[in-house]
Each structure stands twice: as C-alpha cells, then as structure tokens.
C-alpha atoms as a PDB file:
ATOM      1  CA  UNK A   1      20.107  17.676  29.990  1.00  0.00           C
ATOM      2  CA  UNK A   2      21.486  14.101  28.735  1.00  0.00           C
ATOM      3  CA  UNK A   3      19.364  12.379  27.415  1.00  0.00           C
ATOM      4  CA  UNK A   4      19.406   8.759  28.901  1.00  0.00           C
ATOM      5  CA  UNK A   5      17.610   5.456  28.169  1.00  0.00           C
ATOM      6  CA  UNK A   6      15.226   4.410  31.037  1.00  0.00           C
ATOM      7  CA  UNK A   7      13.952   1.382  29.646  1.00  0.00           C
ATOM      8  CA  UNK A   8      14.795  -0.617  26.398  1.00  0.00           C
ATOM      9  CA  UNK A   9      12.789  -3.794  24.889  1.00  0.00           C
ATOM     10  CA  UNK A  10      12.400  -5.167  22.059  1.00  0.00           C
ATOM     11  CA  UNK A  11       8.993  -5.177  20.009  1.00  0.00           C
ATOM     12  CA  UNK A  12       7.292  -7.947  19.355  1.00  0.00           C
ATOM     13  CA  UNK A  13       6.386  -8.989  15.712  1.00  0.00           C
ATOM     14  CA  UNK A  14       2.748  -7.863  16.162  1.00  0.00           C
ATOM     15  CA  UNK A  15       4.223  -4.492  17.198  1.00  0.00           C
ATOM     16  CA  UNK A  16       6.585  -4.463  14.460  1.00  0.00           C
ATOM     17  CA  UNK A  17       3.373  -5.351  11.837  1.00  0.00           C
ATOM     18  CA  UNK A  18       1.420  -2.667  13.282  1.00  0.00           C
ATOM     19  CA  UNK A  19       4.381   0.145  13.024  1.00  0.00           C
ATOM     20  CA  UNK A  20       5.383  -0.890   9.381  1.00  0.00           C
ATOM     21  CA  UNK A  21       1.747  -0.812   8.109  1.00  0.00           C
ATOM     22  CA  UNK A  22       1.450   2.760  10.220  1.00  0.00           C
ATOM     23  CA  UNK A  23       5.012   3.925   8.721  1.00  0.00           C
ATOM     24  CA  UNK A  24       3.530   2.752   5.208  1.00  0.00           C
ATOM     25  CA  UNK A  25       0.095   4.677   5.397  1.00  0.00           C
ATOM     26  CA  UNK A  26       1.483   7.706   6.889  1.00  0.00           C
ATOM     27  CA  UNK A  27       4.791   8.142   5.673  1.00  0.00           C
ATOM     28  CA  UNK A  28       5.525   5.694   2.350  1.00  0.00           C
ATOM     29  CA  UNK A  29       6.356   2.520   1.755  1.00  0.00           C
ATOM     30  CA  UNK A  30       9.904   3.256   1.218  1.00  0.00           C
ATOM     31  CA  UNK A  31      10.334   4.207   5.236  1.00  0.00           C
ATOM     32  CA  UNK A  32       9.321   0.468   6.113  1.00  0.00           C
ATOM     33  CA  UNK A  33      12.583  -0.396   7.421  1.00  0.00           C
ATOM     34  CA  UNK A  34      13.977  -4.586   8.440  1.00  0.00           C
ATOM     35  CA  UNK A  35      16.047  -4.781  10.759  1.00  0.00           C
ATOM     36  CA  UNK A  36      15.476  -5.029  14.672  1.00  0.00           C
ATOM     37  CA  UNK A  37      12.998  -2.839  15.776  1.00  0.00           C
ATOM     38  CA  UNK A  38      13.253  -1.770  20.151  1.00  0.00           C
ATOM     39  CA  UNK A  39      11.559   1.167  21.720  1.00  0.00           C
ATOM     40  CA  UNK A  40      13.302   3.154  24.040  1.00  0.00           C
ATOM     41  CA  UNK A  41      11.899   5.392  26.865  1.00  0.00           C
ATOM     42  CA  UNK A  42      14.409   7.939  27.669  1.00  0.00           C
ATOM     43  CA  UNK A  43      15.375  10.044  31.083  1.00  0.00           C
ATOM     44  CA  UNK A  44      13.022  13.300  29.179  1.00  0.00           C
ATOM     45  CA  UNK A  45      10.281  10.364  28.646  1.00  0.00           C
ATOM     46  CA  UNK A  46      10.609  10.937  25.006  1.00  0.00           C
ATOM     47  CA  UNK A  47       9.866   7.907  23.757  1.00  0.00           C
ATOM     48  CA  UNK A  48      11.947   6.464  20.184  1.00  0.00           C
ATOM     49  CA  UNK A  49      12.181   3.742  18.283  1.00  0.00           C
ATOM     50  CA  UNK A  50      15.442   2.249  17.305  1.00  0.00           C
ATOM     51  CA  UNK A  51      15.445   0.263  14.165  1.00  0.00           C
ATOM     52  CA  UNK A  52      19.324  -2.013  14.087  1.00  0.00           C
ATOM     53  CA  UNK A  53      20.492   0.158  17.200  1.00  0.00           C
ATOM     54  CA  UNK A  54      19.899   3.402  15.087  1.00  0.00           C
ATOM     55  CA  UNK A  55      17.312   5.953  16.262  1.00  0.00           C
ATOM     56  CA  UNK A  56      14.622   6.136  13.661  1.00  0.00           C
ATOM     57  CA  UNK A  57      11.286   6.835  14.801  1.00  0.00           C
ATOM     58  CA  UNK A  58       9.945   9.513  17.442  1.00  0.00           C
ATOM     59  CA  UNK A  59       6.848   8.387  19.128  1.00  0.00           C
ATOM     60  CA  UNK A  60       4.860  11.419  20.319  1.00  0.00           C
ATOM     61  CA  UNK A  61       1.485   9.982  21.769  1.00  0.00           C
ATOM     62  CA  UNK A  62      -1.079   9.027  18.275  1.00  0.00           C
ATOM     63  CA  UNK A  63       2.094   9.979  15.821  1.00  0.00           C
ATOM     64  CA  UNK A  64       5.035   8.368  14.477  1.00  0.00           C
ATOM     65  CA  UNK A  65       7.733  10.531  13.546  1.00  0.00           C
ATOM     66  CA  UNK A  66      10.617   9.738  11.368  1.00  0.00           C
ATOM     67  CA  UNK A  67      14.003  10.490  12.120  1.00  0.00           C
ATOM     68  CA  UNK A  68      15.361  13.511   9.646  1.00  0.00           C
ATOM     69  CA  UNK A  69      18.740  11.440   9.457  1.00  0.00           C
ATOM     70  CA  UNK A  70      15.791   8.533   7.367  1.00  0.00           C
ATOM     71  CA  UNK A  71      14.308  11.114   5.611  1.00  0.00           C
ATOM     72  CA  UNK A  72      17.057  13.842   4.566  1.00  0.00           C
ATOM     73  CA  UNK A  73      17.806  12.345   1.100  1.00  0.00           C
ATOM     74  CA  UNK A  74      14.245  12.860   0.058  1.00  0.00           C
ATOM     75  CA  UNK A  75      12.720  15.973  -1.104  1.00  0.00           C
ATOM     76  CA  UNK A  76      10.233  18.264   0.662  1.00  0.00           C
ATOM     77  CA  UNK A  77       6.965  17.361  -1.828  1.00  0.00           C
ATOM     78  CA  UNK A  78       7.533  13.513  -1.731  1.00  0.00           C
ATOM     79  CA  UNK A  79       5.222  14.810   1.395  1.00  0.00           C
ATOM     80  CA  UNK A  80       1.659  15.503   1.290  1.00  0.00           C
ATOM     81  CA  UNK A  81       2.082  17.166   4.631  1.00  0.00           C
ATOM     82  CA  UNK A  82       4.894  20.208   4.230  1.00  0.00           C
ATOM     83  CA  UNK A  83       5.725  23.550   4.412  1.00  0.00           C
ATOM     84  CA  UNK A  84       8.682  25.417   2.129  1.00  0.00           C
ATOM     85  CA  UNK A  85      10.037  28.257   3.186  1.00  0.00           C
ATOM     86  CA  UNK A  86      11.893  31.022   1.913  1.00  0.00           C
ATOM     87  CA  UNK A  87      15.844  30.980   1.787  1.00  0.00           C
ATOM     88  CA  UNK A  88      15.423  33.949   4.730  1.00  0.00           C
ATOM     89  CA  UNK A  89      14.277  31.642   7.555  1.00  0.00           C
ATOM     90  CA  UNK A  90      16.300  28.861   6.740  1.00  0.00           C
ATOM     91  CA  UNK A  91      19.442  29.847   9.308  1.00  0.00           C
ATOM     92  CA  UNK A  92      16.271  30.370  11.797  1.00  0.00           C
ATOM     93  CA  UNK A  93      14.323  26.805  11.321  1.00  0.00           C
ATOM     94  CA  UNK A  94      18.037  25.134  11.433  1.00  0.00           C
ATOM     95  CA  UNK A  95      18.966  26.446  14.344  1.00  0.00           C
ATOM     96  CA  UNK A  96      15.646  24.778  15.694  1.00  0.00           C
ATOM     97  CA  UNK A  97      13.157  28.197  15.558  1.00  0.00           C
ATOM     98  CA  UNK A  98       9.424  27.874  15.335  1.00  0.00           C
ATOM     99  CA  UNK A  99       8.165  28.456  11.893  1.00  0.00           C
ATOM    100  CA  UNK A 100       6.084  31.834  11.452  1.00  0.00           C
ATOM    101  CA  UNK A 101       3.555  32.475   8.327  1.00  0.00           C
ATOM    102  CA  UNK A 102       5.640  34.766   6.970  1.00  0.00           C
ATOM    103  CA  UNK A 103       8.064  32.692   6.356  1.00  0.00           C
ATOM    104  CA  UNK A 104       5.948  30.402   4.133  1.00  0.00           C
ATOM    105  CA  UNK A 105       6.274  30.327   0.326  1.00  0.00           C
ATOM    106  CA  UNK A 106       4.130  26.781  -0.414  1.00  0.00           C
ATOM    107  CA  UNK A 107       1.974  24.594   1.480  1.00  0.00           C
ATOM    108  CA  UNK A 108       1.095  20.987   1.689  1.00  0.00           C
ATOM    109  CA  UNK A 109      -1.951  19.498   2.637  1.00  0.00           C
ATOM    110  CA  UNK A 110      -2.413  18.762   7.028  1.00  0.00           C
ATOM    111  CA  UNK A 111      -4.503  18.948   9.632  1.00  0.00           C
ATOM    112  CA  UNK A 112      -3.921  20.976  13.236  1.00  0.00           C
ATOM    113  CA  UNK A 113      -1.839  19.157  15.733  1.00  0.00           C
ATOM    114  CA  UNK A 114       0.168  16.641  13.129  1.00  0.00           C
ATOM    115  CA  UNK A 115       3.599  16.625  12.098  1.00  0.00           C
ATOM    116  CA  UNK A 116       4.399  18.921   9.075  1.00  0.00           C
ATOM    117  CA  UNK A 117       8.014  18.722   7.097  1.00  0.00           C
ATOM    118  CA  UNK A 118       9.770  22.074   7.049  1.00  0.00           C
ATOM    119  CA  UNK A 119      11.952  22.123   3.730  1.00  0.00           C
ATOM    120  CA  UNK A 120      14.164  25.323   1.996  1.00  0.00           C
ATOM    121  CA  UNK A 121      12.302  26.679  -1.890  1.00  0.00           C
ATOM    122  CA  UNK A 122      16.034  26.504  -3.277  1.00  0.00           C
ATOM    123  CA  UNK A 123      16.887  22.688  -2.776  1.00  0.00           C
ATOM    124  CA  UNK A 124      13.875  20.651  -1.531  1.00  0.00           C
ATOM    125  CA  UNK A 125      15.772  19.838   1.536  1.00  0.00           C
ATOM    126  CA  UNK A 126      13.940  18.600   5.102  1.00  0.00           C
ATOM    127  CA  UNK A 127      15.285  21.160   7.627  1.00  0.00           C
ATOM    128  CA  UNK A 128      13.017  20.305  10.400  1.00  0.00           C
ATOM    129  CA  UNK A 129      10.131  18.578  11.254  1.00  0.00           C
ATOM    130  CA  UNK A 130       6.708  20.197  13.540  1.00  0.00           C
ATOM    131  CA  UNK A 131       3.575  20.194  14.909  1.00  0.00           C
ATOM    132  CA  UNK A 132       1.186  22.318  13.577  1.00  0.00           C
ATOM    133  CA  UNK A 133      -0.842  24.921  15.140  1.00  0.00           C
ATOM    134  CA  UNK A 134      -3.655  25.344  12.517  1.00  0.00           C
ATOM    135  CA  UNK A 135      -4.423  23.544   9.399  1.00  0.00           C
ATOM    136  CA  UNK A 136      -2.752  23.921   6.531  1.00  0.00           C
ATOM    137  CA  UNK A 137      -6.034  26.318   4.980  1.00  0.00           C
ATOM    138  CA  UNK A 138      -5.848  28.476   8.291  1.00  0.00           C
ATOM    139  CA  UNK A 139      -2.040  28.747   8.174  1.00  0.00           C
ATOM    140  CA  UNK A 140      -2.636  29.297   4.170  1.00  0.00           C
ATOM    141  CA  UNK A 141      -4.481  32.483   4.991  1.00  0.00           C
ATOM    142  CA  UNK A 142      -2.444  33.846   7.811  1.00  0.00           C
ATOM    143  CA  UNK A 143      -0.162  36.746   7.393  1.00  0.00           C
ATOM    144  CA  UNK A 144       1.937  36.678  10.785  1.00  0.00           C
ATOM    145  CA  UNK A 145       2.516  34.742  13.950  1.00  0.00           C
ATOM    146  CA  UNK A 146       3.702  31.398  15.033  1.00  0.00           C
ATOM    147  CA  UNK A 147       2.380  28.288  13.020  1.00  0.00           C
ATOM    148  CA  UNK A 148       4.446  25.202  13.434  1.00  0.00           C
ATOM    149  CA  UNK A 149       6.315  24.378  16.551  1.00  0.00           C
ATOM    150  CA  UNK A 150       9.563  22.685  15.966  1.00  0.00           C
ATOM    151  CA  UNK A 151      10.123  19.574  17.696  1.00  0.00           C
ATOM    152  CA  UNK A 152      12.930  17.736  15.689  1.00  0.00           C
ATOM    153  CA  UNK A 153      15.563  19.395  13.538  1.00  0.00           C
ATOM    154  CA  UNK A 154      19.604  18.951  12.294  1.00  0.00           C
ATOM    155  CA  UNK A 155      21.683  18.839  15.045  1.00  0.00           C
ATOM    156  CA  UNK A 156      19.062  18.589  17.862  1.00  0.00           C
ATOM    157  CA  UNK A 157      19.791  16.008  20.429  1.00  0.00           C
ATOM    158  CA  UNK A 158      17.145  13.444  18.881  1.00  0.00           C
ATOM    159  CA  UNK A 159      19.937  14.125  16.014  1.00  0.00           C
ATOM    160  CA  UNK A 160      22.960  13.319  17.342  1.00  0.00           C
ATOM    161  CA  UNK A 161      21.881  10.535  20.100  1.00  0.00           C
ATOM    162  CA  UNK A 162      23.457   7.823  19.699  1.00  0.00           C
ATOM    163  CA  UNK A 163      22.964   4.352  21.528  1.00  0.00           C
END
C-alpha cells in the first residue's frame, strides 16, 4: 500500500517548542532541527513530522521517533537506549526482521514498550529502530524469543517517502 498524505499543517511555534525540548530530552540536543516543522497524517494513519519538507520524526502515540536517514551518521552508544547485535543478524534486522535475544551481544539501558536503536558490533551503525517487548534487564537475561519489534528500518517505506 502507498502511503499517502491525508492531512498536512503546519505546527505552531508552541508545538514546535514543545517537540524541540521533547527531541532534546529524549534524543540529544544535536537532533533539534530549524527549519519548518508540519505534521502529516498519512492514508496508514501513521502520523510524521516533516522538518523543511523532509520526513524526520515518526509520531507513534507518547513517542517521538527519529528518522534513521537523521540519525545514521551517529553511532549506536551515542544512545542510552540500544541494542548491538552480532554481524549474523544483521542481513535479518535490514531486511526489517524482529530482533530475537539471541541475537544480542550488548545492551543499553530502556524500559518495555519504548523505542530501542538496533546497531551492528562491527561498525556502530543504526540498522533499525523498535519497540521493545521487555526491559532491557528482562531482555538481558533472556536466552531465546522475540524482543524488539521492528517498526522503522533502511529501505522501509517511512525510508524512502518522499513528499
């Protein structure tokens, strides 16, 4: 399915204040980006934030995710809130799988049900972003199953939409 834009408006500067000091807090101050911020409600009622006509932000009800294309020159542990996984899952979690335990070689510091980075242990690199299923302690412990559910990765269509 194409994904379409249903309605389009601009924010208003208290909305823009509010975002910036939430993109600041949550994800560093070096994600606070000027330019003209709109939010977008699309035909899958995905919701997104454009910042200068580029799609930047994922709004997923209480959390603000960034777009990978804003956050692939950084590395995984600039993060407090990541998994790394080993070079084996890689072709997997770019090719938009779910991330299993197994698969994990390092752990950040999260809660259940907020966004976690996915990153290789050979380059630092974001692969994906995810919700997670368990806190990072719980998924620490676990030896198998399914513990972050992919939701944005290279090459998705939240990757290559374009306005």
């Amino acid at each position: 399915m194409e994904w379409k834009i249903k309605k389009r408006h601009s924010l208003k500067k208290s909305e823009i204040k509010k975002l910036k000091e939430y993109i600041k807090e949550n994800l560093g101050e070096d994600l606070v980006l000027d330019g003209e911020y709109e939010k977008c409600e699309l035909s899958n009622r995905w919701k997104i934030v454009l910042v200068d006509k580029i799609p930047s932000f994922l709004v997923l009800k209480d959390m603000i995710i960034p777009s990978l294309k804003i956050v692939m020159e950084r590395n995984i542990k600039d993060f407090k809130n990541y998994v790394v996984i080993d070079m084996g899952a890689v072709p997997y979690i770019a090719n938009g799988a779910d991330v299993m335990a197994p698969g994990i070689v390092e752990i950040g510091e999260f809660e259940k049900n907020k966004f976690v980075f996915v990153g290789d242990e050979k380059n630092g690199k974001i692969l994906s972003i995810g919700i997670s299923l368990s806190g990072s302690k719980e998924i620490s412990e676990k030896k198998e199953g399914k513990v972050i559910k992919t939701i944005h990765y290279v090459g998705d269509k939240f990757w290559n939409f374009e306005v």
